[in-house]
C-alpha atoms as a PDB file:
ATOM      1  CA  UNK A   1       3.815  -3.091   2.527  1.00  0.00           C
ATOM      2  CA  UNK A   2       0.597  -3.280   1.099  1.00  0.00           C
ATOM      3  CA  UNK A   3       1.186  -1.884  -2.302  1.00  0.00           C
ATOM      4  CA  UNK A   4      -2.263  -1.760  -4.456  1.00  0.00           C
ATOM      5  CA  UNK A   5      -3.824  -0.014  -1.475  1.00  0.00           C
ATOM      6  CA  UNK A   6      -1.588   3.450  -2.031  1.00  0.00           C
ATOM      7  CA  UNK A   7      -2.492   3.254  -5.774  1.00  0.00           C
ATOM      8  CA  UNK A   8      -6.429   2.453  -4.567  1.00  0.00           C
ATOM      9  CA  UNK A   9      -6.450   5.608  -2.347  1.00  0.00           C
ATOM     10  CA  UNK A  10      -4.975   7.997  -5.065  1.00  0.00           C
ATOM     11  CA  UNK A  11      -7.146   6.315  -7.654  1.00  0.00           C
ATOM     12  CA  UNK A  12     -10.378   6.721  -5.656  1.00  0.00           C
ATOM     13  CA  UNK A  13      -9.290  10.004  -4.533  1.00  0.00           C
ATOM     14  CA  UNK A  14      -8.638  11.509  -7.726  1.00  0.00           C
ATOM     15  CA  UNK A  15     -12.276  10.230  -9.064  1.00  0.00           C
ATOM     16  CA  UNK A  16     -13.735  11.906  -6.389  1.00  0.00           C
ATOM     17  CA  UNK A  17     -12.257  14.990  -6.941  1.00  0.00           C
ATOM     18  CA  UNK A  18     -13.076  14.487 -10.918  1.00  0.00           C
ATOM     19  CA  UNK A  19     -17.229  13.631  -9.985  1.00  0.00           C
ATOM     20  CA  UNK A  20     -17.262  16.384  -7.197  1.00  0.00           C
ATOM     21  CA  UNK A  21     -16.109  19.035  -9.826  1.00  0.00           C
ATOM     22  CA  UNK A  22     -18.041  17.605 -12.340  1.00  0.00           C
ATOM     23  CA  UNK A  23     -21.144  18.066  -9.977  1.00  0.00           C
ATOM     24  CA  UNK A  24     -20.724  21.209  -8.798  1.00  0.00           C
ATOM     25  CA  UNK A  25     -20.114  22.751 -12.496  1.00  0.00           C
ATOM     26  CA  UNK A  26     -23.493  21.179 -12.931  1.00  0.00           C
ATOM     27  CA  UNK A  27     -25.109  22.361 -10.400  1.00  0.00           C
ATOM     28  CA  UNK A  28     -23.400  25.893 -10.700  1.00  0.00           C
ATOM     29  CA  UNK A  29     -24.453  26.084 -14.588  1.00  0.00           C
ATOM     30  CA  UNK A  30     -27.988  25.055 -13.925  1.00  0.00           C
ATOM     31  CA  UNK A  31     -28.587  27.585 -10.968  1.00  0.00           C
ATOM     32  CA  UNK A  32     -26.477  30.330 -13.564  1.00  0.00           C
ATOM     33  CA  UNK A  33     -24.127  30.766 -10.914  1.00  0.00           C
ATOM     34  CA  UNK A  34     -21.615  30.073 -14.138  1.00  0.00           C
ATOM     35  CA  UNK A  35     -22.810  31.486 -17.639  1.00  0.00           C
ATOM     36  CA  UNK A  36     -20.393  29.520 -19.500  1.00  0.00           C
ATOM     37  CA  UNK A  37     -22.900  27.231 -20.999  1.00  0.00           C
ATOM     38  CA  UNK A  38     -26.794  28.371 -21.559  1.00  0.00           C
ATOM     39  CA  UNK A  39     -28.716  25.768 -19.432  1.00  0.00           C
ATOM     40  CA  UNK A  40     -31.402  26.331 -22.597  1.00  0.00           C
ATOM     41  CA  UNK A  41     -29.253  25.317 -25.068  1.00  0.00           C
ATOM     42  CA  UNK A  42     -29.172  21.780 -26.667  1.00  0.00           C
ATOM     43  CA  UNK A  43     -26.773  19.494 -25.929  1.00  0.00           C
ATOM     44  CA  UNK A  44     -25.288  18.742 -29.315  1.00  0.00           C
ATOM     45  CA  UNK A  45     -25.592  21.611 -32.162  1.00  0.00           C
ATOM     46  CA  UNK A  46     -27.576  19.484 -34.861  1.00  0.00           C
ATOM     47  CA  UNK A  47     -27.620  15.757 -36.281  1.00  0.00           C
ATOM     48  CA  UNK A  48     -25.039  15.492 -38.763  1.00  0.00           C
ATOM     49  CA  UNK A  49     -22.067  12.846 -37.537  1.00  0.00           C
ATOM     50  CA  UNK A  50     -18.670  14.412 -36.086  1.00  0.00           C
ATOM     51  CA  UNK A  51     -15.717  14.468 -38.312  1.00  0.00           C
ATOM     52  CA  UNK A  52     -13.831  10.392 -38.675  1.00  0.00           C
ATOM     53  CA  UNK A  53     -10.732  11.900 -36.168  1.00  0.00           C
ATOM     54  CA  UNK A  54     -13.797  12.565 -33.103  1.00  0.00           C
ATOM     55  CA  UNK A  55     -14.102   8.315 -33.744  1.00  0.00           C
ATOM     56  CA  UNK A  56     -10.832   7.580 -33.610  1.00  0.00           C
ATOM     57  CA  UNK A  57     -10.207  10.184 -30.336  1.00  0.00           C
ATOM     58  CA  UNK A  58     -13.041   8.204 -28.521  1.00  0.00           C
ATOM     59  CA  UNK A  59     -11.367   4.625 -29.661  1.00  0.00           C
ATOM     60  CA  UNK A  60      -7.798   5.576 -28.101  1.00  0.00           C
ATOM     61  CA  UNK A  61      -8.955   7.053 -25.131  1.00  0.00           C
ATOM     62  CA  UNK A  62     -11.334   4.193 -24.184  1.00  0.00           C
ATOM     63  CA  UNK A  63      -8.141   1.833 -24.911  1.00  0.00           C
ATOM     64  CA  UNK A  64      -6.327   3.567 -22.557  1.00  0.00           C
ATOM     65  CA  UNK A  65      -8.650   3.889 -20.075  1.00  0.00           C
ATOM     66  CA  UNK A  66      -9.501  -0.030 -20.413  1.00  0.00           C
ATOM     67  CA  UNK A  67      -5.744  -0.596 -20.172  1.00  0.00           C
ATOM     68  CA  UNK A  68      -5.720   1.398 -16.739  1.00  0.00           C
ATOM     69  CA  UNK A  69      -8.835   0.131 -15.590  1.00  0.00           C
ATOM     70  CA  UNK A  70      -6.716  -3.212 -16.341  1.00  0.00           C
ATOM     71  CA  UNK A  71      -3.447  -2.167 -14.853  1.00  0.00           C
ATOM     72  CA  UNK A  72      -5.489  -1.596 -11.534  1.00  0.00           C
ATOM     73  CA  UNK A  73      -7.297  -5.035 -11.419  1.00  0.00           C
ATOM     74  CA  UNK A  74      -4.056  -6.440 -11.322  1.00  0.00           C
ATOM     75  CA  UNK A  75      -2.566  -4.040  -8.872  1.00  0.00           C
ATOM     76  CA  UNK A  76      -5.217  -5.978  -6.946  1.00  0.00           C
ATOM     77  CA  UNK A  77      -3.753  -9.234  -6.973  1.00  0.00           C
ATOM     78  CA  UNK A  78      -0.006  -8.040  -5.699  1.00  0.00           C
ATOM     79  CA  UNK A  79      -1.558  -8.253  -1.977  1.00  0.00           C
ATOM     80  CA  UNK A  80       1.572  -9.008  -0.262  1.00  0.00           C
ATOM     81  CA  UNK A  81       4.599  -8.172  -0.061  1.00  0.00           C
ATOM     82  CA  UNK A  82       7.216  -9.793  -2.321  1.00  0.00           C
ATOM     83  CA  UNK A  83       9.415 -12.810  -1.203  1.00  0.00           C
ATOM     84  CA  UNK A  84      12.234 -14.010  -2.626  1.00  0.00           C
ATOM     85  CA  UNK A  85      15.318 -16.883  -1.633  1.00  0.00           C
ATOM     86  CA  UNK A  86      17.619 -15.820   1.314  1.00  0.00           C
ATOM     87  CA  UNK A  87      21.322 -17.104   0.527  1.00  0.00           C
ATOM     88  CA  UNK A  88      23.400 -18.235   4.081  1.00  0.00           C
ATOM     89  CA  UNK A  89      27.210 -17.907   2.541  1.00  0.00           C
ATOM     90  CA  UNK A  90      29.432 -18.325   5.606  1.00  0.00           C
ATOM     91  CA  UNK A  91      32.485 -20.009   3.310  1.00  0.00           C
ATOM     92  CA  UNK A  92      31.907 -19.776  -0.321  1.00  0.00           C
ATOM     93  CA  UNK A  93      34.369 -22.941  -0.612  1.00  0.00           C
ATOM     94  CA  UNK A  94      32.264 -25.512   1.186  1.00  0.00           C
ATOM     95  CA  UNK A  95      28.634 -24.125  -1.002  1.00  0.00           C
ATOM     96  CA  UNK A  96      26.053 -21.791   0.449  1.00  0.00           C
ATOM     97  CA  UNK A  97      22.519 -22.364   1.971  1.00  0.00           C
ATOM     98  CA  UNK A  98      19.337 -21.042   0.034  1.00  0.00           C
ATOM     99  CA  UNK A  99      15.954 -20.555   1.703  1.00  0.00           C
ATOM    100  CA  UNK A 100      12.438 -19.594   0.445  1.00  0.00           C
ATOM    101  CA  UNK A 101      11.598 -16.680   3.021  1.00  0.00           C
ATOM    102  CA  UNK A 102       7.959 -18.531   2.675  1.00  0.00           C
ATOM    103  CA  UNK A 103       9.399 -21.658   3.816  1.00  0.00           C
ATOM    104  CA  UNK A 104      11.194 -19.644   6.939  1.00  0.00           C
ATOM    105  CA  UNK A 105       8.007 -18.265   8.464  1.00  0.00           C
ATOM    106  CA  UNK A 106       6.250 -21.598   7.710  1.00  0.00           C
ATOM    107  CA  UNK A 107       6.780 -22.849  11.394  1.00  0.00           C
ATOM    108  CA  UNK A 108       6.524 -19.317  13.231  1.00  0.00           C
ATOM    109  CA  UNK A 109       3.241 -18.987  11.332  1.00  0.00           C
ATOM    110  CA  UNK A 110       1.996 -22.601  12.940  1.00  0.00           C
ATOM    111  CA  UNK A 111       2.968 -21.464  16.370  1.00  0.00           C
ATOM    112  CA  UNK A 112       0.948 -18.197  15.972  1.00  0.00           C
ATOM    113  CA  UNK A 113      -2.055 -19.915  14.903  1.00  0.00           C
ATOM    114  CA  UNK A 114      -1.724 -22.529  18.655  1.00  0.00           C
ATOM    115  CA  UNK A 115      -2.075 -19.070  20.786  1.00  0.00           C
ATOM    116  CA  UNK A 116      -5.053 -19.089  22.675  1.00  0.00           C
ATOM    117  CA  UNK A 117      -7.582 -16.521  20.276  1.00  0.00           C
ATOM    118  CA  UNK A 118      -5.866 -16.537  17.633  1.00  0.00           C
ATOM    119  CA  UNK A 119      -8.199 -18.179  14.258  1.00  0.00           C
ATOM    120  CA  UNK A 120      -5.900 -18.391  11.417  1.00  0.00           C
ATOM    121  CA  UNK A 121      -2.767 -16.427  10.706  1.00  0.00           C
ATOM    122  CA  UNK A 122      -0.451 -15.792   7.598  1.00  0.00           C
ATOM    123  CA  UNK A 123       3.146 -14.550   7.631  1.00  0.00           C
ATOM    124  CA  UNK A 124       5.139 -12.718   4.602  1.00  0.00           C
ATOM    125  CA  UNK A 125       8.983 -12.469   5.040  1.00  0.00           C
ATOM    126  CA  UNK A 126       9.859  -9.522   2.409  1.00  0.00           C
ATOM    127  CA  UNK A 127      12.803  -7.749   1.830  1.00  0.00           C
ATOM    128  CA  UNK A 128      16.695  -9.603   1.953  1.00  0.00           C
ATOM    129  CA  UNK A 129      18.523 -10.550   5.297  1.00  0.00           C
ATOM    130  CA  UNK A 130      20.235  -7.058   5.442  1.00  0.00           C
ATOM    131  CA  UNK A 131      16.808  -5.686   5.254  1.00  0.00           C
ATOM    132  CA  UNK A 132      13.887  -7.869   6.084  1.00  0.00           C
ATOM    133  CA  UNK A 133      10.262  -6.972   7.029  1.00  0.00           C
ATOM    134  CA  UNK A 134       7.899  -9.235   8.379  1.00  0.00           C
ATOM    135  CA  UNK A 135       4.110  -8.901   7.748  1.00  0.00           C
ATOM    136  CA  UNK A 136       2.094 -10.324   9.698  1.00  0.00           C
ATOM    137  CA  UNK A 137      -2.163 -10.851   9.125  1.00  0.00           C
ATOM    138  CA  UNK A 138      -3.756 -12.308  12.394  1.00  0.00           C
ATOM    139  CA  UNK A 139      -7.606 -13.394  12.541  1.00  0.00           C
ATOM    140  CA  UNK A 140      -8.584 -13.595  16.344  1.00  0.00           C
ATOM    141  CA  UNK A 141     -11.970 -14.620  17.289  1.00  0.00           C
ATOM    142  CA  UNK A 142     -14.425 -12.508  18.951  1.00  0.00           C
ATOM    143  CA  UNK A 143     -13.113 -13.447  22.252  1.00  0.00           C
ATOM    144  CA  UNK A 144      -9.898 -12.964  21.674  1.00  0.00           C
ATOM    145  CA  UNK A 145      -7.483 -11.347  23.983  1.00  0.00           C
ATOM    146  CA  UNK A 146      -5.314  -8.872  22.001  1.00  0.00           C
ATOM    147  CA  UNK A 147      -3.194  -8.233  24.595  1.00  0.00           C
ATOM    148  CA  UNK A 148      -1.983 -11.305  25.497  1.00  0.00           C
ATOM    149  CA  UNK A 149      -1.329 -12.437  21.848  1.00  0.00           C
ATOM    150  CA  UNK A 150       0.794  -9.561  21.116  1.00  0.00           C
ATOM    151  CA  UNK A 151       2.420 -10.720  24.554  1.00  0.00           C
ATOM    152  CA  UNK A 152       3.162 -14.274  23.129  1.00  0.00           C
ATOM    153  CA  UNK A 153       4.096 -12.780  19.903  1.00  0.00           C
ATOM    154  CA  UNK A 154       6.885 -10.288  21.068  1.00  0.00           C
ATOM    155  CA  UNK A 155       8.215 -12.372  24.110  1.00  0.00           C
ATOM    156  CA  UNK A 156       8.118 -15.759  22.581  1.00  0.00           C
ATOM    157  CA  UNK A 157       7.484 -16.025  18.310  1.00  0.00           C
ATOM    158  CA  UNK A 158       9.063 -13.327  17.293  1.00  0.00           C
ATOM    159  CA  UNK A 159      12.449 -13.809  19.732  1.00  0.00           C
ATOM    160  CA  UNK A 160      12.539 -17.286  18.055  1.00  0.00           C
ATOM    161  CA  UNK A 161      12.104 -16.686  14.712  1.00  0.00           C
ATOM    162  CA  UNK A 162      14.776 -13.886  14.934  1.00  0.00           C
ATOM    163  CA  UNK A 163      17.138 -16.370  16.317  1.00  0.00           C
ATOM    164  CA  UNK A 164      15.941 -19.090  13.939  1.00  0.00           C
ATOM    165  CA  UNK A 165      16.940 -16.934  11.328  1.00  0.00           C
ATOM    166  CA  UNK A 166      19.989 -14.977  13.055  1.00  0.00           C
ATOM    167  CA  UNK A 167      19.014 -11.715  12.479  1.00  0.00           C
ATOM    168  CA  UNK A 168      19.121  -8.825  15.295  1.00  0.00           C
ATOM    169  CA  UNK A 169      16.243  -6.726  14.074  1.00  0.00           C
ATOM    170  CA  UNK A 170      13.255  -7.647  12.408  1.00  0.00           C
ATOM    171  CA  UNK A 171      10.413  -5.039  11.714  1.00  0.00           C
ATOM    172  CA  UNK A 172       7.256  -6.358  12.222  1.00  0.00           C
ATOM    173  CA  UNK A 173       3.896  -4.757  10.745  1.00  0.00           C
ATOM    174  CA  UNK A 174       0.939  -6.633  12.247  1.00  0.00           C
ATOM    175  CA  UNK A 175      -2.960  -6.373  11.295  1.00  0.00           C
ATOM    176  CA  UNK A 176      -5.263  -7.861  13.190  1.00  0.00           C
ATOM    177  CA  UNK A 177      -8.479  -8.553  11.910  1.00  0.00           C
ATOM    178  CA  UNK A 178     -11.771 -10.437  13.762  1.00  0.00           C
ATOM    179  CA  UNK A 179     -13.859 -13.480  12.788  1.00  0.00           C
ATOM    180  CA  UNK A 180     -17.564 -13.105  12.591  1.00  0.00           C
ATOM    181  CA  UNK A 181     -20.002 -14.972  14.645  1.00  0.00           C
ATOM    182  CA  UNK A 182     -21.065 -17.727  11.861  1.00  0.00           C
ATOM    183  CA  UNK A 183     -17.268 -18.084  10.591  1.00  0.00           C
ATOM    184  CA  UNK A 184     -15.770 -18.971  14.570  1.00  0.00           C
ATOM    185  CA  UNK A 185     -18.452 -21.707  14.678  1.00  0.00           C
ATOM    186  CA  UNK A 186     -18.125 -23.122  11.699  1.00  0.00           C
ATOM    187  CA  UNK A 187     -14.480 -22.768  11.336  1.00  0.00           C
END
């Protein structure tokens, strides 16, 4: 569900493979392991200035890297999944029933955060009603017993909210995370 953090683990992996080779022909050209360059020789073969296209090849492929480097920082930003408006049609005659899936998990959410442990929470209903998903982000204090929120969660929320919403399955992805020290006291 959490989409920029496939693209982040490509992207970082991919640079590392890039700097690691990068290193190595380094390395392996300065200890002549590889004679395809003369360690003695200077970097650039005179002073004069490249030809005009050399400019323009460095100009596009800093664009393009910029736009990239762009594309990502906004991959950043898509940290949940998407929600949309679930439609209740039971009798197209007499109307139909919209709800924001945000709006749904609005009260399940509330209950989560009044178990014992549990800091703050946040809920994201994705996905339509023939195929929902529910992720779930739970801060516990230090303290917190992990077991028995679960317990709460999947013999009391999660029971209701499936009923609230009349749906027989609902897959559930839950992350828990931890408060720090200075952020239970002060929060």
């Amino acid at each position: 569900m959490n989409r920029p953090a496939a693209l982040n683990r490509f992207l970082l992996a991919v640079i590392g493979l890039l700097l690691l080779a990068a290193g190595g022909f380094g390395l392996a050209t300065h200890f002549r392991v590889l004679r395809l360059v003369d360690p003695e020789a200077p970097l650039v073969p005179g002073t004069e200035e490249p030809p005009t296209w050399v400019f323009y090849v460095i100009a596009a492929v800093a664009v393009v890297v910029g736009l990239l480097a762009l594309r990502w920082l906004l991959a950043q930003l898509a940290h949940r999944p998407r929600t949309g408006v679930w439609r209740f049609e039971t009798d197209p005659a007499y109307g139909r029933t919209e709800l924001r899936a945000d709006d749904a998990v609005a009260p399940f959410v509330e209950e989560l955060r009044g178990y014992p442990g549990v800091h703050k929470a946040s809920a994201s209903l994705a996905g339509t009603r023939e195929t929902p998903a529910l992720a779930l982000i739970v801060t516990c204090e230090q303290d917190g017993d992990l077991a028995e929120i679960r317990r709460h969660l999947t013999e009391e929320g999660l029971p209701r909210l499936k009923e609230a919403l009349e749906l027989d399955e609902l897959p559930v992805e839950i992350e828990f995370r931890f408060t720090s020290r200075a952020a239970a006291r002060v929060g």
